[in-house]
Protein backbone atom coordinates (compact mmCIF):
# COMPACT_ATOMS: atom_id res chain seq x y z
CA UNK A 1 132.61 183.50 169.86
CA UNK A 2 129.65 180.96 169.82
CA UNK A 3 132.29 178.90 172.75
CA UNK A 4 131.64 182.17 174.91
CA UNK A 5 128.10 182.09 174.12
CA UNK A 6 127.69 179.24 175.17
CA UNK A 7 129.58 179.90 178.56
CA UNK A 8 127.70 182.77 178.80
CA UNK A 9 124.45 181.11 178.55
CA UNK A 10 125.40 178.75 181.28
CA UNK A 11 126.35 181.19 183.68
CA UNK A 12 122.95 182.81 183.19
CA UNK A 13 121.22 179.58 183.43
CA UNK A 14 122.95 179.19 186.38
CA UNK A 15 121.84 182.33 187.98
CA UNK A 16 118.13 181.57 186.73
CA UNK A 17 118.73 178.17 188.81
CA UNK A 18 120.09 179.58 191.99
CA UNK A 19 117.03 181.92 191.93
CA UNK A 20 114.47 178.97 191.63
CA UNK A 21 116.47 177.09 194.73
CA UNK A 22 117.51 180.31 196.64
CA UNK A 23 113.59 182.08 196.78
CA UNK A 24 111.10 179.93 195.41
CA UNK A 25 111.97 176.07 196.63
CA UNK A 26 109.22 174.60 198.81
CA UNK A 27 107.41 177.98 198.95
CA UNK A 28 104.02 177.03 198.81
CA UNK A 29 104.98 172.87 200.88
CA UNK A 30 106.18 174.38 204.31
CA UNK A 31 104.00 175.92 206.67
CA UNK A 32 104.55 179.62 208.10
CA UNK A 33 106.65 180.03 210.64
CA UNK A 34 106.00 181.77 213.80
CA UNK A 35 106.49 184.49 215.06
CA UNK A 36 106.94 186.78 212.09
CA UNK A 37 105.16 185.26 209.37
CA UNK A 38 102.47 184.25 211.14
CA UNK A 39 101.97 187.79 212.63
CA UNK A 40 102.29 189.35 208.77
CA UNK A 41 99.72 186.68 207.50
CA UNK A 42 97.22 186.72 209.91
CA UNK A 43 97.35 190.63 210.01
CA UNK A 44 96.52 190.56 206.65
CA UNK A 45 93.91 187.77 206.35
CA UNK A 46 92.05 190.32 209.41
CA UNK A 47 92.92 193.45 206.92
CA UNK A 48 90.89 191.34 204.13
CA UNK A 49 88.15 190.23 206.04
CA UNK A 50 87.37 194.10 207.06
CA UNK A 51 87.85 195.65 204.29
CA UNK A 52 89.97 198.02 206.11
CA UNK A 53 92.80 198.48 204.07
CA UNK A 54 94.86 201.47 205.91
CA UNK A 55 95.12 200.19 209.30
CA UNK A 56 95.85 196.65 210.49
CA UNK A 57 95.15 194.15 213.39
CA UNK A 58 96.65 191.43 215.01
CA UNK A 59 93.95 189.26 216.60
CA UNK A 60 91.46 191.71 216.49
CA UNK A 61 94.09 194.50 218.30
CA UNK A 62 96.19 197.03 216.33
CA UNK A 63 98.98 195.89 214.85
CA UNK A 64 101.36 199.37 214.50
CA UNK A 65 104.59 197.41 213.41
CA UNK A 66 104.42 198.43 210.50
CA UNK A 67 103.72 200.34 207.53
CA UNK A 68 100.92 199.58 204.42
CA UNK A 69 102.63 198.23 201.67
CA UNK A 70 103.85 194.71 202.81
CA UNK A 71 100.17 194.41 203.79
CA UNK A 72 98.89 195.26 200.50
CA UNK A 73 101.10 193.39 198.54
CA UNK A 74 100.33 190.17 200.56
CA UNK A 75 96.55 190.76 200.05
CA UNK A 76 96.47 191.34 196.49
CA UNK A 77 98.53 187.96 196.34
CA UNK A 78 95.82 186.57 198.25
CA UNK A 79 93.24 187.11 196.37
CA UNK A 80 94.85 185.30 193.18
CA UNK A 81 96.54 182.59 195.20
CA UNK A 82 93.79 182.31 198.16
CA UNK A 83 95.11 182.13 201.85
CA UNK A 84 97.58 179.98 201.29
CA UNK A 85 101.53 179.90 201.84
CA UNK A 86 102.47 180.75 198.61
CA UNK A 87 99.76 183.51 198.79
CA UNK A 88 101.65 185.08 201.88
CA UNK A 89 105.11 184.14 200.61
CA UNK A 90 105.13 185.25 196.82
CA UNK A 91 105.44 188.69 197.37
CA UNK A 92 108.63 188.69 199.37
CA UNK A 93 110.28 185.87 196.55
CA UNK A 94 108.91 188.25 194.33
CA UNK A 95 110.90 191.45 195.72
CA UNK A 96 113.95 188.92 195.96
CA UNK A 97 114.06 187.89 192.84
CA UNK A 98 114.11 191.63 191.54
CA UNK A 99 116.52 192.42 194.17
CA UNK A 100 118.75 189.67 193.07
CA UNK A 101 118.22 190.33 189.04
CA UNK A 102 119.00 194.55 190.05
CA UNK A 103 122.39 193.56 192.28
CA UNK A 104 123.46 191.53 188.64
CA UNK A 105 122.57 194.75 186.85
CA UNK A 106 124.37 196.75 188.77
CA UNK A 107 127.49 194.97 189.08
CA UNK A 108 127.66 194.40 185.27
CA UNK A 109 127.18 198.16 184.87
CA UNK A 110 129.45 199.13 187.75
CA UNK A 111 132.38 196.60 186.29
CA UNK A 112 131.79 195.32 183.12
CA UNK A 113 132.36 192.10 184.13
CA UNK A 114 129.51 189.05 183.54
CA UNK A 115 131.37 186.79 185.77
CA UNK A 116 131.09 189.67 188.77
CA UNK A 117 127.74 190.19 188.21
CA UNK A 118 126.98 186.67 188.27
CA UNK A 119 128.59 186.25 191.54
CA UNK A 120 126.62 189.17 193.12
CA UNK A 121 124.09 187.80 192.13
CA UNK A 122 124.42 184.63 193.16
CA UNK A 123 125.12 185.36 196.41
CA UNK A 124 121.90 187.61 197.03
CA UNK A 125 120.36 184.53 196.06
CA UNK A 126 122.47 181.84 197.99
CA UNK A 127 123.71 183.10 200.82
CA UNK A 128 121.58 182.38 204.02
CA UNK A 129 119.81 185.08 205.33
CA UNK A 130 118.89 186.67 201.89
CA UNK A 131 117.35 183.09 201.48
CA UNK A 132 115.55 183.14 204.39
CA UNK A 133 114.19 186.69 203.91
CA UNK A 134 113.17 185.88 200.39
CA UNK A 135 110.87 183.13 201.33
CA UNK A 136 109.11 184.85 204.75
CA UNK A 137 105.75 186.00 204.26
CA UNK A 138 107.44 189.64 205.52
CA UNK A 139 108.48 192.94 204.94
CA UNK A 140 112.00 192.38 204.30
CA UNK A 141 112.67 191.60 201.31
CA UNK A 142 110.65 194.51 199.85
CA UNK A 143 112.71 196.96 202.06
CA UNK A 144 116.16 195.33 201.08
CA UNK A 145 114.46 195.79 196.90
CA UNK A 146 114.07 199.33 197.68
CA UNK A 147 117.00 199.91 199.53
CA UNK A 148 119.16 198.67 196.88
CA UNK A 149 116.99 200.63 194.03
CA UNK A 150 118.20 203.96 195.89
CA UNK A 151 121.38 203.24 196.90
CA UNK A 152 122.46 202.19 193.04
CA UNK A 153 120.63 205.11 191.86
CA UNK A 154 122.78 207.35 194.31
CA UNK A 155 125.52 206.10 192.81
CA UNK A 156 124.36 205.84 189.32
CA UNK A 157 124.04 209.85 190.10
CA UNK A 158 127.12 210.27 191.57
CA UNK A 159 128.69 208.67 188.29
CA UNK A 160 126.95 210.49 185.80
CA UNK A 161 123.73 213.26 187.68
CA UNK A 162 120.64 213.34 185.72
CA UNK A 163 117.18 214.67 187.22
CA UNK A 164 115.59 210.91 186.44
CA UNK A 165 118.29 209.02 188.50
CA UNK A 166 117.23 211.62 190.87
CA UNK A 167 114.03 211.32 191.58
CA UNK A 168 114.35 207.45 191.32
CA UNK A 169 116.28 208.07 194.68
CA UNK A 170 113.18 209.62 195.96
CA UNK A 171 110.66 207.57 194.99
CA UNK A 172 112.53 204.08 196.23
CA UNK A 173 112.89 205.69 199.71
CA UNK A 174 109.33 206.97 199.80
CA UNK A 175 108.42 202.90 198.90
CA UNK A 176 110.74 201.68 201.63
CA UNK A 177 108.95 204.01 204.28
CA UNK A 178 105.77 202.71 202.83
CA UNK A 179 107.38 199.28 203.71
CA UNK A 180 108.97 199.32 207.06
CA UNK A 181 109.56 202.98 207.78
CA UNK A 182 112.27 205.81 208.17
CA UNK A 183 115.23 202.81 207.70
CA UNK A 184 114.45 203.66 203.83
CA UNK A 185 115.65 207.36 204.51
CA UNK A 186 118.17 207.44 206.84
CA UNK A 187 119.94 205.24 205.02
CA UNK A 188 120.40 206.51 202.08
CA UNK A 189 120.68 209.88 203.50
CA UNK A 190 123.62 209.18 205.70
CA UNK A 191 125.63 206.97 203.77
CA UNK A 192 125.39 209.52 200.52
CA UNK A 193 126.48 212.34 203.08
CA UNK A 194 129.32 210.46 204.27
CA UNK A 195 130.31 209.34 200.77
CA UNK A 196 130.18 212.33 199.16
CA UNK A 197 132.32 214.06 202.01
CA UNK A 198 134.95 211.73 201.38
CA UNK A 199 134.66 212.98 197.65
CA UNK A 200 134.92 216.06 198.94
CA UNK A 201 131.93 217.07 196.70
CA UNK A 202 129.47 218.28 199.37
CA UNK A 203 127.78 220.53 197.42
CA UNK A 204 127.06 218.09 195.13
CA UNK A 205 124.89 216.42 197.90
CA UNK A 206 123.69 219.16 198.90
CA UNK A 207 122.28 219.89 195.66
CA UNK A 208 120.84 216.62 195.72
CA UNK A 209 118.87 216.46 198.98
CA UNK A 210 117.46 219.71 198.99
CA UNK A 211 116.19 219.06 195.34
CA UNK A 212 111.83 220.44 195.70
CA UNK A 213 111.13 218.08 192.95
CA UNK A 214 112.70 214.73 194.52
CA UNK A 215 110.80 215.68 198.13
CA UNK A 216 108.03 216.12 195.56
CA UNK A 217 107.96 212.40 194.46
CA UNK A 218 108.57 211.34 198.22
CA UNK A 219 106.23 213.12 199.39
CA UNK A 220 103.58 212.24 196.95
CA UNK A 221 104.73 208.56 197.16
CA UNK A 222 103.83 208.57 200.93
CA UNK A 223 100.70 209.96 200.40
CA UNK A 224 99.27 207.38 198.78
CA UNK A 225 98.28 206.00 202.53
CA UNK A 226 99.04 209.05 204.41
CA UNK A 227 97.00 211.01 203.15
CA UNK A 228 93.59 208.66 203.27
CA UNK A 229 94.77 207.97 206.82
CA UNK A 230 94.07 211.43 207.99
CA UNK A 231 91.16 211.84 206.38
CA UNK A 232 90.01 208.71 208.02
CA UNK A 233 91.28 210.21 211.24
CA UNK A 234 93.55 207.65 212.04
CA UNK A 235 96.71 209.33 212.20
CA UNK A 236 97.51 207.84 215.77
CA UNK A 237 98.11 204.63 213.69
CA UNK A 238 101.23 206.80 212.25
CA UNK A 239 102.50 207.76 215.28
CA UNK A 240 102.12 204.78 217.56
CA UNK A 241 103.90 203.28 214.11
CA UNK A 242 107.03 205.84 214.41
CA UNK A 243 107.48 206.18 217.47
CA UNK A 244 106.41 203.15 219.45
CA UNK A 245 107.84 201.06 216.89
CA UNK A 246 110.66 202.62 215.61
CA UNK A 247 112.38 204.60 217.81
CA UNK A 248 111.95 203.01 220.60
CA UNK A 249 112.97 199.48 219.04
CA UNK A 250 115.88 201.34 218.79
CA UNK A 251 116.20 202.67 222.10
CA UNK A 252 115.20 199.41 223.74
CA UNK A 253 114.75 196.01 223.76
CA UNK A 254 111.84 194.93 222.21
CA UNK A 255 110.28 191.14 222.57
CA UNK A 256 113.37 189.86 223.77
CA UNK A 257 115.35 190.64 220.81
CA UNK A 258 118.30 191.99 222.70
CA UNK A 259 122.02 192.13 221.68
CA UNK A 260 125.72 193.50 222.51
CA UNK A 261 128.21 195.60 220.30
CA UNK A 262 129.64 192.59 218.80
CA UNK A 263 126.55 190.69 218.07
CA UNK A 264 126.61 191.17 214.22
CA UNK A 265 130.28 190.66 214.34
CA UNK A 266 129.99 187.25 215.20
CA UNK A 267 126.57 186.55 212.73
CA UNK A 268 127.99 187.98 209.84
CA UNK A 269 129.74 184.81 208.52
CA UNK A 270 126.86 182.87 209.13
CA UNK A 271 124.46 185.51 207.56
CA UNK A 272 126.42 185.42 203.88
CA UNK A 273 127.49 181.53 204.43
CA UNK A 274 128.23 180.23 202.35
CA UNK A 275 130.94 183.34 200.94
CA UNK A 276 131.89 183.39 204.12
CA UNK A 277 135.60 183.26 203.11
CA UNK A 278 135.38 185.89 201.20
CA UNK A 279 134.71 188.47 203.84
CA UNK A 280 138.71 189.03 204.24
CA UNK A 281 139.46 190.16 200.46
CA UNK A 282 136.65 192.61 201.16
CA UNK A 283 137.95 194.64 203.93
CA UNK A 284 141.58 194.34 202.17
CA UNK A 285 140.08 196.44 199.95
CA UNK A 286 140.29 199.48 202.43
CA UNK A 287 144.06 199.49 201.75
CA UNK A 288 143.02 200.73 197.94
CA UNK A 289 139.74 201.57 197.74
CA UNK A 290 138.37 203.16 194.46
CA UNK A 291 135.20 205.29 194.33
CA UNK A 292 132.79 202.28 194.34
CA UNK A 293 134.37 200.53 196.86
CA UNK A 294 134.24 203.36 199.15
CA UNK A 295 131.11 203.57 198.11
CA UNK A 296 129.59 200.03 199.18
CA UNK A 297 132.35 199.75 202.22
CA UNK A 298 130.44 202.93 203.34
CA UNK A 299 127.13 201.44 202.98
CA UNK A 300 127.93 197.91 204.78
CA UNK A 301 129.71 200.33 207.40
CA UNK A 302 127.13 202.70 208.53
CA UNK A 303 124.56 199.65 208.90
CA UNK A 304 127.09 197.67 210.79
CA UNK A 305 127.42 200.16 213.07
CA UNK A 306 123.86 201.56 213.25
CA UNK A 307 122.42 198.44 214.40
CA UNK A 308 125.14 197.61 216.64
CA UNK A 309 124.23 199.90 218.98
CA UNK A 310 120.32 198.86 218.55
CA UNK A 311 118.49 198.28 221.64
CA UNK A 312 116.71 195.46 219.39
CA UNK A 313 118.77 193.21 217.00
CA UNK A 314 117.68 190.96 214.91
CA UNK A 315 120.17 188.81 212.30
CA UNK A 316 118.28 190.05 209.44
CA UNK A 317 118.85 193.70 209.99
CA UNK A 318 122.24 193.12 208.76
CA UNK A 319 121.09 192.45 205.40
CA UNK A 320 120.26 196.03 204.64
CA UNK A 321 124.07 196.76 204.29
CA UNK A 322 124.90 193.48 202.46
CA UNK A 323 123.91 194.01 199.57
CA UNK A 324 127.24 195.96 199.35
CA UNK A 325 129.43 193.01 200.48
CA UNK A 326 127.46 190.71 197.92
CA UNK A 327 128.61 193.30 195.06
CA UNK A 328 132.39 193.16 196.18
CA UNK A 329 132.13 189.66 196.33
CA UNK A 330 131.59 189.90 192.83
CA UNK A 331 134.03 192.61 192.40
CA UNK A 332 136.56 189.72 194.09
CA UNK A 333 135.40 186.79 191.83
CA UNK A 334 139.24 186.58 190.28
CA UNK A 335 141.18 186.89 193.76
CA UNK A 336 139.61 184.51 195.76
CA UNK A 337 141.17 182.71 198.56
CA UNK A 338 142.92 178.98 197.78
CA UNK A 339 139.67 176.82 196.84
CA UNK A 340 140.05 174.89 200.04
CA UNK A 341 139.59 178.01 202.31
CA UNK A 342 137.09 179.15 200.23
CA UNK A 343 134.72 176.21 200.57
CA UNK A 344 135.71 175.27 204.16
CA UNK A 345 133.04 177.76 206.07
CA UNK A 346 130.58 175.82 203.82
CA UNK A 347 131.54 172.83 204.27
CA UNK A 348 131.99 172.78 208.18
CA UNK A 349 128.36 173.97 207.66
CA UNK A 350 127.43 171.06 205.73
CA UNK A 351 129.20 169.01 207.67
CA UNK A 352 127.44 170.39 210.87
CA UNK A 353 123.57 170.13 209.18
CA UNK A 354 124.21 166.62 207.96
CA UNK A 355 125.07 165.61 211.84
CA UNK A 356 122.01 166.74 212.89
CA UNK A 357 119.98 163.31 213.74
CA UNK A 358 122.96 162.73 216.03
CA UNK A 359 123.27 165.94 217.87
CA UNK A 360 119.88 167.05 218.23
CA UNK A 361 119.51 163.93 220.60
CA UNK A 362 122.31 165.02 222.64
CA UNK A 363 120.98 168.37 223.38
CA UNK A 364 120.34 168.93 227.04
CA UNK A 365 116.11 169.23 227.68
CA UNK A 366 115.68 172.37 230.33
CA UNK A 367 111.93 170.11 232.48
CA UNK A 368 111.24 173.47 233.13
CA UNK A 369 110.83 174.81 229.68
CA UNK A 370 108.25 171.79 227.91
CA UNK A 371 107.82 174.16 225.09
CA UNK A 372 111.34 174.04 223.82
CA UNK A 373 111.42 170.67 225.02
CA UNK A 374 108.73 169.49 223.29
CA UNK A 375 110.19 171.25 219.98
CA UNK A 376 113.38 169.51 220.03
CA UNK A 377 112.34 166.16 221.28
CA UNK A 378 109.71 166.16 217.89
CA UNK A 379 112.66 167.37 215.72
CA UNK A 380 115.04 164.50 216.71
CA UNK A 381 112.63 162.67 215.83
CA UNK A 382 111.60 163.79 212.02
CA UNK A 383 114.70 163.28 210.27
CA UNK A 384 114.12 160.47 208.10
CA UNK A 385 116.01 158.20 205.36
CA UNK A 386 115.55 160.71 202.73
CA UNK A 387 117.23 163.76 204.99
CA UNK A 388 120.42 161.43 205.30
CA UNK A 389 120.28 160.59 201.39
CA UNK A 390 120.47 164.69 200.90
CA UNK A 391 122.58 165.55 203.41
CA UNK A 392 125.31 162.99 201.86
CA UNK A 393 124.68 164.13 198.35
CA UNK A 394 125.64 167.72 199.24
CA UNK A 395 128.65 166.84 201.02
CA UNK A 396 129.86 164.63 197.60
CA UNK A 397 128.85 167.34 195.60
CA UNK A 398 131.06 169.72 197.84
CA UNK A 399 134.37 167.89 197.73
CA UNK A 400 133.74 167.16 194.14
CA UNK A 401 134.03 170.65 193.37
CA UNK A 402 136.80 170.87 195.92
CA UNK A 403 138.97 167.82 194.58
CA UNK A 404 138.54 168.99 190.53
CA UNK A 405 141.58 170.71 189.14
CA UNK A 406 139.71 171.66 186.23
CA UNK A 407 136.38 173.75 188.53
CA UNK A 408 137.94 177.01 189.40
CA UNK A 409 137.57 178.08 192.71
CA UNK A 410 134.62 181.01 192.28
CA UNK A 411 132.34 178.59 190.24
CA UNK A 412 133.16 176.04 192.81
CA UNK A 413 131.94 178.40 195.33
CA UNK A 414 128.76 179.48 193.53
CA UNK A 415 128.22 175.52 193.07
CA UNK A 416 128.77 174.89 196.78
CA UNK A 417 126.34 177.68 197.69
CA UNK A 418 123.43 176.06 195.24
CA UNK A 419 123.82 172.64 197.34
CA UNK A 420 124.23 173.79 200.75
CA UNK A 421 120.69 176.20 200.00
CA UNK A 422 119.35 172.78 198.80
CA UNK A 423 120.33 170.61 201.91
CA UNK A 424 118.67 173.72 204.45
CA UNK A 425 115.61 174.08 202.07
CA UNK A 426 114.72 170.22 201.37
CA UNK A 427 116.46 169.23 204.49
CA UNK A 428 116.77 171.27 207.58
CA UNK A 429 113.58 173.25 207.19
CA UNK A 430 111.24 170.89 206.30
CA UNK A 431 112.07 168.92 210.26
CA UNK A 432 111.79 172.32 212.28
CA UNK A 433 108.67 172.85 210.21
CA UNK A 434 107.85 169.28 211.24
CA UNK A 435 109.02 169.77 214.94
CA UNK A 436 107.66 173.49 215.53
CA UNK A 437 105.05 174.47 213.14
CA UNK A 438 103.04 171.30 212.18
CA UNK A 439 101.48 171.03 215.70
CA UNK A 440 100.47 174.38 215.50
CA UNK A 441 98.60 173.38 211.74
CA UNK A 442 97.20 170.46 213.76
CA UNK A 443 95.73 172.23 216.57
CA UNK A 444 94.47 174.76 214.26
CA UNK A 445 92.48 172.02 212.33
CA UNK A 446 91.79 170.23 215.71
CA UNK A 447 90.08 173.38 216.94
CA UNK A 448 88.06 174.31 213.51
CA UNK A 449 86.74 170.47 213.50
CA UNK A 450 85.62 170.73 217.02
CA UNK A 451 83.62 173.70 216.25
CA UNK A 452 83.76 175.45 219.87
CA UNK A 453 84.91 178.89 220.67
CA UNK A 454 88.80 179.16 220.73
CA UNK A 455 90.73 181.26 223.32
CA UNK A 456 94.72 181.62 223.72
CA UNK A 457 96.26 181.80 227.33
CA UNK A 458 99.82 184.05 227.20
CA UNK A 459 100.45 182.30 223.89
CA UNK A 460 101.74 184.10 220.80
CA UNK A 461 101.62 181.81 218.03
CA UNK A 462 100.08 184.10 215.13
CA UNK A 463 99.75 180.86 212.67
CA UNK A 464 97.55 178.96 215.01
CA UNK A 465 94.83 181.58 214.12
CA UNK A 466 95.90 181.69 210.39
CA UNK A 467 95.22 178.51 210.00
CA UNK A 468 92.43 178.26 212.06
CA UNK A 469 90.70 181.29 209.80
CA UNK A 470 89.48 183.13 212.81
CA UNK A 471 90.85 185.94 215.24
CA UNK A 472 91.86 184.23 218.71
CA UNK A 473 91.54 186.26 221.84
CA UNK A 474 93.98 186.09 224.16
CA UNK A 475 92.41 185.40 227.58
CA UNK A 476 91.22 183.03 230.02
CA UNK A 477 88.52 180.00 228.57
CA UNK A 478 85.11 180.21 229.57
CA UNK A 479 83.25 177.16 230.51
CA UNK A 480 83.42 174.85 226.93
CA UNK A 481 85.70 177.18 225.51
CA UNK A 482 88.87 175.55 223.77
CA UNK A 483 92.70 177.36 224.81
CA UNK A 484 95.05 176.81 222.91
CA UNK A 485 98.61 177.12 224.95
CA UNK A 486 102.27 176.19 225.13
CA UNK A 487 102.81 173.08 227.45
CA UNK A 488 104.75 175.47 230.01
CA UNK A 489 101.63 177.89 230.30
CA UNK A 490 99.27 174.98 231.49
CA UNK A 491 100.15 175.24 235.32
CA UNK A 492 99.80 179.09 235.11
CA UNK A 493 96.42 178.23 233.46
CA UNK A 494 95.25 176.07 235.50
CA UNK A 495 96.39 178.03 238.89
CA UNK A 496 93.70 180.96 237.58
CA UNK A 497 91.26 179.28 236.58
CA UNK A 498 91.10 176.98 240.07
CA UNK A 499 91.27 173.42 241.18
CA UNK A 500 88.07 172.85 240.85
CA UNK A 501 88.22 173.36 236.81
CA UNK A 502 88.98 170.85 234.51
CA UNK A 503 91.21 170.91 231.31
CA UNK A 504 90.63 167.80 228.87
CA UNK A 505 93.29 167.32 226.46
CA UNK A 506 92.25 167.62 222.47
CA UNK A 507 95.15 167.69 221.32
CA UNK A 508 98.66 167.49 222.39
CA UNK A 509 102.07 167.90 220.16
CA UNK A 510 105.65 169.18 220.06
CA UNK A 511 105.23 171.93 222.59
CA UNK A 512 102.00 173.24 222.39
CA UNK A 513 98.40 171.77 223.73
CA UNK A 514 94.23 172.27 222.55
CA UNK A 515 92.62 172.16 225.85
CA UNK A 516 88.85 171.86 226.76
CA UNK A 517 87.62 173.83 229.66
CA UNK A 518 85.00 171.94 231.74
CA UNK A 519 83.76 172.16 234.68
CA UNK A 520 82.51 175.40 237.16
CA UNK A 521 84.25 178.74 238.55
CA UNK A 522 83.94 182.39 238.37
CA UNK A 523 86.68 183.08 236.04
């Protein structure tokens, strides 16, 4: 008994550890990246300065992208962690980490198994994209927490109905809508439909979704900024919100975030790397599915399919129905493949991060894009000693666990997934934050220690103004104005403005510029 204690208490350790590396590593030491997080933190740094707390801009335009809550949440963080990264970025490691702690719950109660549930977990925590959401200063890893609340509480109901399970269902969708919108329905709606049919109880959800009191708690939940936004008259915010931003980023492409039918077929092994391998003994599980695996499969399916037809895809739109997939990997955690296939997608990815210094050199430079350029040629250039040093560590550490009789191949796994999130969050991001963002930083400080009026020219680089601590129009310079602009912008800029004006460099780096306007003109 006190031997299984013991292993217990590892395995939780474990978990606590994978959290810490997974969400929280280098949180508050990287800058934000743009577009996303800079949009999110500078949208709420203009909500603070205001005061108006049921709208929000973007530069000093409305921003209708999306709902309240994300908003909130990052303010209240910075006000007890000032406007800095952490205080845009702990919320969403925050909502991870609960997401992460409520997929271990519900495996253990769904299976009775620690070691499941510690692999579900785990791989909330480890796998790529759930690592990436959990440290971006936006609204995603609050909407995957309340996705997962419902859909466990659907089931949870489906297991054993009780009014409080319920209206838990109710209230989690009526957060997610106060977090990114009618995703947090649908969802939950559609995939309880379609599981229930093939229960054939569909009376049972019937019951459910027409329940007065559960609309009740949505309802109410919504309120909470509906309800002050008509007052304040400001109910086009809602609707340029739903429509503009919803369906229509549905219907179309939106900022150049287009995709094909098989899109998320090919990103899905690099969105859960590193249980990439593990993606086969999931889908063999259609052959003999019981309830809960019809259950998640259901889940992963309708969002697989939903947002393969998107007009807008994004990577991270998967992760809504992964949650599922992390679960059966847990499920799976004593039928794994051989423990060579089941570390080789992670280590071909290792292998592939740790080559970086020497490919990044050899990728070809497009003259006529300086921007990109400019990124690339500064990243090849920032990986240092210590990136090397890390890189071979995790590829030891890797074939270690591969080589040892004695490691069984799921802890081997979960071992492999805590040093590959290590070698991308001490390694990889720090360069592109050196090669993409830190110029931006610079020209931000650059701009505030010059002291002139700052303009932007057809650049959308959020930080640069969240760094800066001021709203930057975008528009043409007036005479000893400062623009700040991407390097391929400048001979559009300086066609408007005329021959006759002059640009002096302030600052120059990566792929973006700080430019002085002297000189005469009309513009």
């Amino acid at each position: 008994m006190l031997e299984q204690d013991r292993l217990n208490g590892a395995q939780i350790s474990f978990l606590f550890v994978a959290i810490l590396i997974g969400f929280w590593s280098n949180l508050w030491a990287v800058p934000l990246f743009d577009l996303d997080e800079g949009a999110f933190s500078q949208a709420t740094s203009e909500l603070l300065a205001s005061g108006h707390w049921l709208t929000t801009t973007l530069n000093g335009e409305p921003r209708y992208d999306k709902p309240i809550l994300i908003y909130w949440a990052q303010a209240a963080s910075v006000l007890l962690f000032g406007k800095t990264e952490l205080g845009f970025r702990f919320p969403s490691a925050l909502c991870a980490t609960a997401w992460c702690f409520m997929a271990f719950r519900a495996t253990f109660a769904f299976t009775a198994s620690l070691n499941a549930a510690i692999v579900a977990a785990s791989a909330v925590a480890l796998s790529l994209m759930a690592s990436i959401i959990g440290h971006a200063a936006i609204a995603d890893a609050m909407l995957n927490l309340w996705i997962a609340a419902a859909m466990f509480d659907i089931y949870r109901h489906y297991l054993e109905p009780t009014r409080r399970r319920l209206l838990r269902v109710y209230l989690w969708m009526g957060l997610g809508f106060l977090t990114k919108g009618p995703i947090a329905i649908a969802l939950p709606v559609i995939v309880s439909l379609a599981f229930y049919l093939l229960q054939r109880q569909p009376l049972r959800w019937l019951k459910a979704v027409i329940d007065p009191y559960g609309w009740l708690v949505l309802l109410a939940t919504v309120s909470i900024w509906m309800v002050p936004l008509a007052l304040s008259g400001q109910t086009d915010f809602f609707f340029h919100f739903l429509f503009d931003h919803n369906l229509t980023r549905y219907g179309s492409t939106l900022q150049g975030h287009g995709g094909k039918p098989w899109y998320y077929l090919l990103a899905l092994p690099l969105i859960v790397m590193p249980f990439t391998a593990l993606l086969s003994g999931v889908f063999a599980r259609l052959r003999r599915p019981d309830a809960l695996d019809r259950y998640l499969l259901l889940w992963f399916g309708v969002v697989f399919v939903f947002f393969s037809f998107s007009g807008t895809q994004l990577p991270h739109y998967l992760l809504y129905g992964c949650t599922p997939l992390f679960l059966l990997f847990g499920r799976a955690w004593d039928r794994l493949p051989a423990k060579f296939w089941t570390l080789a997608p992670a280590l071909l990815f290792a292998l592939l991060l740790a080559s970086l210094p020497w490919l990044l050199p050899l990728v070809p430079v497009d003259t006529d894009r300086p921007y990109e350029a400019g990124i690339v040629s500064l990243a090849a250039r920032s990986f240092t000693l210590d990136y090397t040093i890390l890189s071979a560590l995790v590829l030891g550490a890797i074939l270690v666990l591969l080589l040892r009789k004695s490691v069984p191949a799921w802890q081997a796994l979960l071992g492999t997934g805590l040093a590959l999130t290590m070698q991308v969050w001490f390694g990889v991001v720090p360069v592109l934050a050196a090669a993409q963002q830190v110029p931006v930083q610079e020209a931000a400080q650059r701009a505030r220690d010059i002291g002139a009026p700052v303009v932007s020219y057809r650049t959308f680089l959020p930080t640069f103004s969240v760094y800066r601590g001021d709203i930057t129009p975008n528009r043409l310079p007036a005479p000893g104005e400062l623009v700040f602009v991407k390097l391929d912008r400048i001979p559009d800029l300086q066609r408007e403005l005329g021959a006759e004006v002059t640009l002096i460099p302030e600052f120059k780096k990566g792929g973006v510029a700080l430019l002085l306007r002297q000189g005469a003109g009309g513009n």
